[in-house]
C-alpha atoms as a PDB file:
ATOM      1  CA  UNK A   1      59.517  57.520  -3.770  1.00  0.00           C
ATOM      2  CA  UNK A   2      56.622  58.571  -5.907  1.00  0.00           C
ATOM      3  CA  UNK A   3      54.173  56.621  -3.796  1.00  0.00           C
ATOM      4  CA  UNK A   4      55.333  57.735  -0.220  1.00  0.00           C
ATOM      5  CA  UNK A   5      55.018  61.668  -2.037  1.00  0.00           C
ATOM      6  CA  UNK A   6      51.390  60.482  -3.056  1.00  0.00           C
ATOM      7  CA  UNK A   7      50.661  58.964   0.200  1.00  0.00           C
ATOM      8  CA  UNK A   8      51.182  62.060   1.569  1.00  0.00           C
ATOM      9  CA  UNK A   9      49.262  64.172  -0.530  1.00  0.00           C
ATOM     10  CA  UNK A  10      46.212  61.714   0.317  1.00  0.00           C
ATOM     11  CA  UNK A  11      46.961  61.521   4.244  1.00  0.00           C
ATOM     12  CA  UNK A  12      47.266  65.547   3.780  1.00  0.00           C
ATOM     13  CA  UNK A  13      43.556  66.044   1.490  1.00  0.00           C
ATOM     14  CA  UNK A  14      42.080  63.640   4.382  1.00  0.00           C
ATOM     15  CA  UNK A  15      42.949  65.974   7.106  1.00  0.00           C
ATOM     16  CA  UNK A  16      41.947  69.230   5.135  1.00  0.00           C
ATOM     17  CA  UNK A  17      38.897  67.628   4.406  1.00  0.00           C
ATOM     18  CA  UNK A  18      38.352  66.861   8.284  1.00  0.00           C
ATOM     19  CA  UNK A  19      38.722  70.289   8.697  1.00  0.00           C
ATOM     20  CA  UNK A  20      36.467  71.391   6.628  1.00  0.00           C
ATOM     21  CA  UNK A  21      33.645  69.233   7.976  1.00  0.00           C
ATOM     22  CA  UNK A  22      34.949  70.514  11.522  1.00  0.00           C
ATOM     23  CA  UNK A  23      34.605  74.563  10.393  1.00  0.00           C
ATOM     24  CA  UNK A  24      31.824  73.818   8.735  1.00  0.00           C
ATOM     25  CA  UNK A  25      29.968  72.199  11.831  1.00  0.00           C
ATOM     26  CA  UNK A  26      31.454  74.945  13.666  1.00  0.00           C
ATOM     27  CA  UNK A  27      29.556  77.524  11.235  1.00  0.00           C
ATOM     28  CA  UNK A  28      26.427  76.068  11.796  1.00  0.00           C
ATOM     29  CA  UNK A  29      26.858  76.129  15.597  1.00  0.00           C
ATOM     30  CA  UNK A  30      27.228  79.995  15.361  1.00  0.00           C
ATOM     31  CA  UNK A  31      25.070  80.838  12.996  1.00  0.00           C
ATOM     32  CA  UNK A  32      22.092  78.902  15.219  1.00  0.00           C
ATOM     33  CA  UNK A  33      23.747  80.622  18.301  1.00  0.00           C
ATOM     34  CA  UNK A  34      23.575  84.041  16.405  1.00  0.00           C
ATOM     35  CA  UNK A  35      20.443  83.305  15.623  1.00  0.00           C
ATOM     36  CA  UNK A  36      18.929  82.629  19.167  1.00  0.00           C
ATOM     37  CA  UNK A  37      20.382  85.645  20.291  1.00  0.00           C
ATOM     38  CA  UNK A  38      18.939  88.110  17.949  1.00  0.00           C
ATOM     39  CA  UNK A  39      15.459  86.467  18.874  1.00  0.00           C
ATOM     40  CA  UNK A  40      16.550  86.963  22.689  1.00  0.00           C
ATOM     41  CA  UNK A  41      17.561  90.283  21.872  1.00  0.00           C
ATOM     42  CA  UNK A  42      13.749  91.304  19.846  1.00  0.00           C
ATOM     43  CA  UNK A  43      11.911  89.530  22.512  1.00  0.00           C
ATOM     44  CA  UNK A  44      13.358  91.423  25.360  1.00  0.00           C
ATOM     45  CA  UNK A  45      12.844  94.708  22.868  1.00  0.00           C
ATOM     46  CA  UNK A  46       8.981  94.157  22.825  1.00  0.00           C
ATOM     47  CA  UNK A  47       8.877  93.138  26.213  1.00  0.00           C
ATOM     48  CA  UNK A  48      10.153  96.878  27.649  1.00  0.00           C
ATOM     49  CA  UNK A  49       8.002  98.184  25.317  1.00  0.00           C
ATOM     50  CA  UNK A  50       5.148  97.054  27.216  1.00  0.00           C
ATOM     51  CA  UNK A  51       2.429  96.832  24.943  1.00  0.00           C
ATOM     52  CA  UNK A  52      -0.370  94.415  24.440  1.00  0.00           C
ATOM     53  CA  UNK A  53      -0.151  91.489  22.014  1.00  0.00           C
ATOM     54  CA  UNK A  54      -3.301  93.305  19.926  1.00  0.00           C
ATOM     55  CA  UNK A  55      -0.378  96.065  19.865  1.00  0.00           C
ATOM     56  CA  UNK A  56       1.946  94.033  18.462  1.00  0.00           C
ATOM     57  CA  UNK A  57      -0.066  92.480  15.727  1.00  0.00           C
ATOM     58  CA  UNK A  58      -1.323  96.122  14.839  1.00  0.00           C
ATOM     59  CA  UNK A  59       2.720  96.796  14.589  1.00  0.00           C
ATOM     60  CA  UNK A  60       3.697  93.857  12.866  1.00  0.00           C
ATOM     61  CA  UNK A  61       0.784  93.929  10.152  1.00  0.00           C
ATOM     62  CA  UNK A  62       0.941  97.877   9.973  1.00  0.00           C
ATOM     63  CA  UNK A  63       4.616  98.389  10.582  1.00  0.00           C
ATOM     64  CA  UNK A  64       3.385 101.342  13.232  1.00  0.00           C
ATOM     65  CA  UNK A  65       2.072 101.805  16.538  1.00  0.00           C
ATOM     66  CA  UNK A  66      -0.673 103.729  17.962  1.00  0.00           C
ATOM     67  CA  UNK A  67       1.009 107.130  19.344  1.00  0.00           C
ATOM     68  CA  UNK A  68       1.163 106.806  22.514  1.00  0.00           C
ATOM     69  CA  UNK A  69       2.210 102.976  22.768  1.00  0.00           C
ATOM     70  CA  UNK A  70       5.656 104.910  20.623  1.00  0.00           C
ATOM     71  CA  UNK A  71       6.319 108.031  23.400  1.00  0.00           C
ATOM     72  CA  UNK A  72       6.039 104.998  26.212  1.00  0.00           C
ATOM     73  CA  UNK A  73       8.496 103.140  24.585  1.00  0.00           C
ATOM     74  CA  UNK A  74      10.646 105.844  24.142  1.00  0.00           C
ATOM     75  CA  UNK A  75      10.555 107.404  27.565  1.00  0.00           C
ATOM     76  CA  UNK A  76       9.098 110.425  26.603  1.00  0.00           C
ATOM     77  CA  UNK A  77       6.483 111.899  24.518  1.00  0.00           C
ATOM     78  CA  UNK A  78       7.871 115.337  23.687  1.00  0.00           C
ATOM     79  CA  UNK A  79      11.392 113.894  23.020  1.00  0.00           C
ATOM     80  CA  UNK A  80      13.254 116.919  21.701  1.00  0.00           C
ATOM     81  CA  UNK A  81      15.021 116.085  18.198  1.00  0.00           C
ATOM     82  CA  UNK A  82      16.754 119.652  17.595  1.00  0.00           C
ATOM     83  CA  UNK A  83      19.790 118.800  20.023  1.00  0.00           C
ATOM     84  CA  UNK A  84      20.409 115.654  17.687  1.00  0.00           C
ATOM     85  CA  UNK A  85      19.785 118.082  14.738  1.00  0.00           C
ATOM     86  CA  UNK A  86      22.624 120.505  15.882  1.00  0.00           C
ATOM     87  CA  UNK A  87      24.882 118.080  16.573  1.00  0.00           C
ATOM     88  CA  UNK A  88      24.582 116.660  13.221  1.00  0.00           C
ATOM     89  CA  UNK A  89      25.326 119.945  11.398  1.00  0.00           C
ATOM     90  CA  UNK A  90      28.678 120.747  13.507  1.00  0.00           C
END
Protein backbone atom coordinates (compact mmCIF):
# COMPACT_ATOMS: atom_id res chain seq x y z
CA UNK A 1 0.00 0.00 0.00
CA UNK A 2 2.81 2.35 0.81
CA UNK A 3 4.22 2.09 -2.68
CA UNK A 4 0.93 2.56 -4.77
CA UNK A 5 0.49 5.97 -2.12
CA UNK A 6 4.15 6.87 -3.30
CA UNK A 7 3.52 6.11 -6.83
CA UNK A 8 1.07 8.50 -6.73
CA UNK A 9 2.70 11.22 -5.16
CA UNK A 10 5.46 10.81 -8.04
CA UNK A 11 2.83 10.40 -11.03
CA UNK A 12 1.16 13.62 -9.20
CA UNK A 13 4.87 15.93 -8.81
CA UNK A 14 5.34 14.80 -12.66
CA UNK A 15 2.22 16.42 -13.77
CA UNK A 16 2.64 19.63 -11.53
CA UNK A 17 5.91 19.87 -12.82
CA UNK A 18 4.48 19.67 -16.54
CA UNK A 19 2.52 22.38 -15.60
CA UNK A 20 4.81 24.44 -14.54
CA UNK A 21 7.00 24.18 -17.64
CA UNK A 22 3.56 24.70 -19.58
CA UNK A 23 2.70 28.26 -17.48
CA UNK A 24 5.93 29.05 -17.60
CA UNK A 25 6.23 28.80 -21.54
CA UNK A 26 2.98 30.40 -21.50
CA UNK A 27 4.59 33.49 -19.50
CA UNK A 28 7.13 33.95 -21.85
CA UNK A 29 4.69 33.93 -24.80
CA UNK A 30 2.91 36.98 -23.18
CA UNK A 31 5.41 38.75 -21.91
CA UNK A 32 7.13 38.80 -25.73
CA UNK A 33 3.50 39.49 -26.99
CA UNK A 34 3.22 42.39 -24.38
CA UNK A 35 6.21 43.41 -25.38
CA UNK A 36 5.62 43.79 -29.23
CA UNK A 37 2.67 45.61 -28.53
CA UNK A 38 3.95 48.37 -26.44
CA UNK A 39 6.62 48.88 -29.31
CA UNK A 40 3.52 48.86 -31.83
CA UNK A 41 1.83 51.09 -29.62
CA UNK A 42 5.25 53.91 -29.32
CA UNK A 43 5.84 53.50 -32.94
CA UNK A 44 2.42 54.44 -34.04
CA UNK A 45 2.77 57.39 -31.14
CA UNK A 46 5.79 58.99 -33.02
CA UNK A 47 4.42 58.32 -36.22
CA UNK A 48 1.12 60.85 -35.62
CA UNK A 49 3.39 63.01 -34.23
CA UNK A 50 4.86 63.65 -37.46
CA UNK A 51 8.16 64.83 -36.87
CA UNK A 52 11.47 64.26 -38.50
CA UNK A 53 13.91 61.58 -37.33
CA UNK A 54 16.54 64.71 -36.43
CA UNK A 55 13.31 65.48 -34.16
CA UNK A 56 13.29 62.47 -32.61
CA UNK A 57 16.91 62.12 -31.74
CA UNK A 58 16.74 65.83 -30.39
CA UNK A 59 13.70 64.23 -28.14
CA UNK A 60 15.21 61.16 -27.22
CA UNK A 61 18.77 62.67 -26.25
CA UNK A 62 17.07 65.91 -24.76
CA UNK A 63 13.89 64.41 -23.44
CA UNK A 64 12.04 67.66 -25.24
CA UNK A 65 10.95 68.88 -28.43
CA UNK A 66 11.31 72.03 -30.23
CA UNK A 67 7.89 74.06 -29.52
CA UNK A 68 6.16 73.83 -32.19
CA UNK A 69 6.90 70.05 -33.17
CA UNK A 70 4.80 69.76 -29.20
CA UNK A 71 1.46 72.15 -30.20
CA UNK A 72 1.40 69.85 -33.65
CA UNK A 73 1.33 66.90 -31.79
CA UNK A 74 -1.11 68.02 -29.58
CA UNK A 75 -3.61 69.52 -31.96
CA UNK A 76 -3.32 72.81 -30.83
CA UNK A 77 -0.92 75.37 -29.80
CA UNK A 78 -2.92 77.50 -27.37
CA UNK A 79 -4.46 74.37 -25.70
CA UNK A 80 -6.34 75.88 -22.78
CA UNK A 81 -5.31 74.09 -19.34
CA UNK A 82 -7.74 76.16 -16.90
CA UNK A 83 -10.89 73.91 -17.83
CA UNK A 84 -8.70 70.83 -16.62
CA UNK A 85 -7.65 73.10 -13.67
CA UNK A 86 -11.35 73.67 -12.55
CA UNK A 87 -12.31 70.45 -12.89
CA UNK A 88 -9.64 69.28 -10.70
CA UNK A 89 -10.56 71.58 -7.79
CA UNK A 90 -14.47 70.55 -7.77
Amino acid sequence: MAVTKIDRIEKDIERTRAKIIECQNRLKTLETQKSEQENLEIVQIVRAMRISPQELAAFLQNGAMPAPAVAAATGSADYDTTQEDNEDEE
